[in-house]
C-alpha atoms as a PDB file:
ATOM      1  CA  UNK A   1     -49.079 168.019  26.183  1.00  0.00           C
ATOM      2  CA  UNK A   2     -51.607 165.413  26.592  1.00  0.00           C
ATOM      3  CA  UNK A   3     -53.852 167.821  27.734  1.00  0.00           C
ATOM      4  CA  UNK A   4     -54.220 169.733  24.492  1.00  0.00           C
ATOM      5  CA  UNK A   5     -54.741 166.703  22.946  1.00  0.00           C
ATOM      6  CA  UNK A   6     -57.419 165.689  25.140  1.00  0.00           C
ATOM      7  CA  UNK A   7     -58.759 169.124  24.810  1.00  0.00           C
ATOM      8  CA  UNK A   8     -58.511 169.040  20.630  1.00  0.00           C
ATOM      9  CA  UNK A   9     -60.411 165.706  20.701  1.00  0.00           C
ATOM     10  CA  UNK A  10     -63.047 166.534  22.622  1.00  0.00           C
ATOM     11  CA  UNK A  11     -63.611 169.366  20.860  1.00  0.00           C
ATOM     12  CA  UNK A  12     -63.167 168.025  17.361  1.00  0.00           C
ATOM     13  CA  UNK A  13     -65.090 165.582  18.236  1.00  0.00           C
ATOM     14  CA  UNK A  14     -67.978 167.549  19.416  1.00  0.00           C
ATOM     15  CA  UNK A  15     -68.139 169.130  16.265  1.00  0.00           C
ATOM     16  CA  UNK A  16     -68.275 165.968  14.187  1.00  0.00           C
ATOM     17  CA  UNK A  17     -71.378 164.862  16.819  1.00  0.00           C
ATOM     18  CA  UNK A  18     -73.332 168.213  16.508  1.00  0.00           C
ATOM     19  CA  UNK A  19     -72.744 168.422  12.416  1.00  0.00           C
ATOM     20  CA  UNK A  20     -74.337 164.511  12.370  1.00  0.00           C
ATOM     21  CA  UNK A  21     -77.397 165.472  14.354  1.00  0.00           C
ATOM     22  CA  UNK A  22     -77.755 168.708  12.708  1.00  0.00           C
ATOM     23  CA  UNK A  23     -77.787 166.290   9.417  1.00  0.00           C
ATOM     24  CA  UNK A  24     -79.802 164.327  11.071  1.00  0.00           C
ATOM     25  CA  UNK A  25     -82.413 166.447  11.684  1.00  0.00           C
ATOM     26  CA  UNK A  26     -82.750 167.935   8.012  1.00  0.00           C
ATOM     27  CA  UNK A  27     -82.831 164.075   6.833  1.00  0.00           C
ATOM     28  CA  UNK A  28     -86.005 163.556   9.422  1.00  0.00           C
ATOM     29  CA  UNK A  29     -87.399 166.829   8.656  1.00  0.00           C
ATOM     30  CA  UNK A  30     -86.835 165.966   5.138  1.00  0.00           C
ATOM     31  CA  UNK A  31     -88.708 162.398   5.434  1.00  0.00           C
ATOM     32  CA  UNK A  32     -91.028 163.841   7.241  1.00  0.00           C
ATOM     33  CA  UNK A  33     -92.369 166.515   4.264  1.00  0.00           C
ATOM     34  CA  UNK A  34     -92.284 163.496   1.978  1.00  0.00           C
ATOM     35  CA  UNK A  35     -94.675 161.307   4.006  1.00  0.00           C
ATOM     36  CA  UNK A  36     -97.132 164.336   4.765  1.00  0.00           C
ATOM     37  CA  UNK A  37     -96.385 163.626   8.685  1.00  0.00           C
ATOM     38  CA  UNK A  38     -95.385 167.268   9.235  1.00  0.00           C
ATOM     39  CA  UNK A  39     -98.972 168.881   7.775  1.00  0.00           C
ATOM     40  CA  UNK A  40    -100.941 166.678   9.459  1.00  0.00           C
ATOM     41  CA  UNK A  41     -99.280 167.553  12.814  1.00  0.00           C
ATOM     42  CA  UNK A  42     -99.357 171.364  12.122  1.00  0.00           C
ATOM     43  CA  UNK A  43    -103.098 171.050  11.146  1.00  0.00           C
ATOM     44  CA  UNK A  44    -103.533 168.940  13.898  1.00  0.00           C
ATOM     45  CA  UNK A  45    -101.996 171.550  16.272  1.00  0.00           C
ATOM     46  CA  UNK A  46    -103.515 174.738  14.766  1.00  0.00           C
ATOM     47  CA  UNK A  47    -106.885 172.365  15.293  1.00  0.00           C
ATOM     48  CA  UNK A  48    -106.301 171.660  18.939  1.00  0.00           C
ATOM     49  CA  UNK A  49    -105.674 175.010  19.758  1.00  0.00           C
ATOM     50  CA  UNK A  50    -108.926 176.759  18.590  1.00  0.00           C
ATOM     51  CA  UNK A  51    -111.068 174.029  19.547  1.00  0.00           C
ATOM     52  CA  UNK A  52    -113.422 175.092  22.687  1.00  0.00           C
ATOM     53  CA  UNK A  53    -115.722 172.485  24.285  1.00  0.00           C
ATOM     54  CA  UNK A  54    -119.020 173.266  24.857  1.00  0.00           C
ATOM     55  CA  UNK A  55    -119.033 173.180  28.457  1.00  0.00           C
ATOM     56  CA  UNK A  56    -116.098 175.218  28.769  1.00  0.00           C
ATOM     57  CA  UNK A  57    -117.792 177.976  26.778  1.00  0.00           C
ATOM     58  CA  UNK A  58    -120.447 177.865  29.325  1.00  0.00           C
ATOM     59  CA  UNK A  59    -118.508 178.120  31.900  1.00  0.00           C
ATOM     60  CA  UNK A  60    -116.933 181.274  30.702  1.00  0.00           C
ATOM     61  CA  UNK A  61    -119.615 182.925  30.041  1.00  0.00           C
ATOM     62  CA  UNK A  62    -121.732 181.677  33.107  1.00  0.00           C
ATOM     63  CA  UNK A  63    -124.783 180.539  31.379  1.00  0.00           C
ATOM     64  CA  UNK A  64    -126.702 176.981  31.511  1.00  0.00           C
ATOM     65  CA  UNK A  65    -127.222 174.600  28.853  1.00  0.00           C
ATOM     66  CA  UNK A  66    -131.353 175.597  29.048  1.00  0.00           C
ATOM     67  CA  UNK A  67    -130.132 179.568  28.506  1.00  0.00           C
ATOM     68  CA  UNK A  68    -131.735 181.126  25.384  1.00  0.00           C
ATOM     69  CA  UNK A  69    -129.429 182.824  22.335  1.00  0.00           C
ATOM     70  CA  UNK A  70    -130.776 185.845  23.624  1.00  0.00           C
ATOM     71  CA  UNK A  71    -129.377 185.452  27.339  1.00  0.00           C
ATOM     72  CA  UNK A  72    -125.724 184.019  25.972  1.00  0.00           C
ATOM     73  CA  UNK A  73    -125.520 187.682  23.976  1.00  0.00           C
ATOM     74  CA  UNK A  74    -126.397 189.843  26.441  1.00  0.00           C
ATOM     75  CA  UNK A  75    -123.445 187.527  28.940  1.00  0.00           C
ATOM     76  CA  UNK A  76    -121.130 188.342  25.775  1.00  0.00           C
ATOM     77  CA  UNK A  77    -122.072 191.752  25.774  1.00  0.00           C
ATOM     78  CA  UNK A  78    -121.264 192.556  29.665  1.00  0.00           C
ATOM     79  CA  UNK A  79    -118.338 190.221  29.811  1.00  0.00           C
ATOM     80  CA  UNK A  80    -116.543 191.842  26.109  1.00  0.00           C
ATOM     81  CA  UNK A  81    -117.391 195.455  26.789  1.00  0.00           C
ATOM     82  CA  UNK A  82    -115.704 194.753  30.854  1.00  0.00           C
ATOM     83  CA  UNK A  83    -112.313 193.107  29.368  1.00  0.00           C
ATOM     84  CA  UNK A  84    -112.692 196.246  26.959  1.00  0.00           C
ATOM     85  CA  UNK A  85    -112.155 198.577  29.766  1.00  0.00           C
ATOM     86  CA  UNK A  86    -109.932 196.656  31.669  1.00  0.00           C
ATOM     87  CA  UNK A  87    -107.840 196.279  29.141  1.00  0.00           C
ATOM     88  CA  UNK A  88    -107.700 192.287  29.291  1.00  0.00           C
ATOM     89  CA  UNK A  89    -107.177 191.476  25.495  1.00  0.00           C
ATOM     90  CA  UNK A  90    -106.728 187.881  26.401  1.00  0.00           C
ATOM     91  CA  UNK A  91    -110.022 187.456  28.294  1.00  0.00           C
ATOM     92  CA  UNK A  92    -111.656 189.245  25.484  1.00  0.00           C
ATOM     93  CA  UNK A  93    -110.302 186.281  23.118  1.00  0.00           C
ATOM     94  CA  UNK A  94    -111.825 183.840  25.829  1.00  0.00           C
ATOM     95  CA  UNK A  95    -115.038 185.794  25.770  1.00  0.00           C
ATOM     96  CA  UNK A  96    -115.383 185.864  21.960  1.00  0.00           C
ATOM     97  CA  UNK A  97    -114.132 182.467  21.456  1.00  0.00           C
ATOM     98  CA  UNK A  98    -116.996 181.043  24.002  1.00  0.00           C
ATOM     99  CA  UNK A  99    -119.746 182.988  21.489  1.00  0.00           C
ATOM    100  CA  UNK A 100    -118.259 181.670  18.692  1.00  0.00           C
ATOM    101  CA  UNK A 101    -118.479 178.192  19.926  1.00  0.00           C
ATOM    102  CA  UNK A 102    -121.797 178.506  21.404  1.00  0.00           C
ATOM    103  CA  UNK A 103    -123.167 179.987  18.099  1.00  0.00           C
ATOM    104  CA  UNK A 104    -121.370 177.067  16.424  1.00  0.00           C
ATOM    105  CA  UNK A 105    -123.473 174.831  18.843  1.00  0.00           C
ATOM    106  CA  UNK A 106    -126.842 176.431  18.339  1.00  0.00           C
ATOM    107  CA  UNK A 107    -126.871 176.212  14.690  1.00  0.00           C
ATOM    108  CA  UNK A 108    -126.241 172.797  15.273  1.00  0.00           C
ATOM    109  CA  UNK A 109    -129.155 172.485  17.079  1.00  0.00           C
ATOM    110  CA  UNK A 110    -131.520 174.458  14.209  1.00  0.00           C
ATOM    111  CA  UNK A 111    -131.776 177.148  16.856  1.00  0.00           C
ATOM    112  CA  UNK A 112    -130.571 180.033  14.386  1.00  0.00           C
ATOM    113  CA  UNK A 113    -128.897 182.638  16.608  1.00  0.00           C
ATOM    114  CA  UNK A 114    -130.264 186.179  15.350  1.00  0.00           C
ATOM    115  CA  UNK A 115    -127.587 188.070  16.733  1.00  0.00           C
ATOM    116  CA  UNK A 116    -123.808 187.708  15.929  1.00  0.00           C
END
C-alpha cells in the first residue's frame, strides 16, 4: 500500500516538475523574442559559421600570402575539379569557401581578382 503511494507521488509529481520547466522555457523563450536576445544569437551563429580566416584559406588551398590572384585560381581549379571526382562534397565547400574568402581579401586590398 505505501508503495503505490510512493509510486503515485513520484510520478505525479514528476509531471507537475516537467509541465513547470516546460512553462518555463516558453516564458524564457518568450522574454527572450521581446528583448531581441534570440536574433542576435542566431545572426551571431549563422555569422560564426561562414566566417573563414585568412590564413586558414591559405592553408587550404596551399598558397602564400605573396601568391598572385592568378596562382590562388589555378590552386582552386585543381583542388575543386579533384573533390569533383572524388566525390568529397564537403571538401569542395572548404575549397570554394577558401576562394571566396581570399577574393573577399583581395578586393580589400584594390587587387581586383579577374577571375571568379
Amino acid at each position: 500500500m505505501a508503495a503505490k503511494i510512493i509510486a503515485n507521488l513520484i510520478v505525479m509529481g514528476s509531471g507537475i516538475l516537467l509541465r513547470g520547466f516546460a512553462q518555463a522555457y516558453r516564458q524564457a523563450l518568450a522574454n527572450a523574442s521581446k528583448s531581441g536576445v534570440a536574433q542576435e544569437t542566431v545572426q551571431n551563429i549563422r555569422r560564426g559559421s561562414k566566417v573563414m580566416a585568412e590564413a586558414e584559406a591559405r592553408q587550404i588551398l596551399g598558397v602564400s600570402e605573396n601568391s598572385s590572384w592568378e596562382e590562388i585560381v589555378k590552386k582552386y581549379d585543381t583542388l575543386f575539379e579533384r573533390n569533383a571526382q572524388s566525390g568529397s562534397f564537403y571538401l569542395q565547400s572548404k575549397v570554394h569557401r577558401a576562394k571566396e574568402c581570399l577574393e573577399a581579401a583581395y578586393q580589400k586590398k584594390g587587387e581586383e581578382p579577374t577571375d571568379k
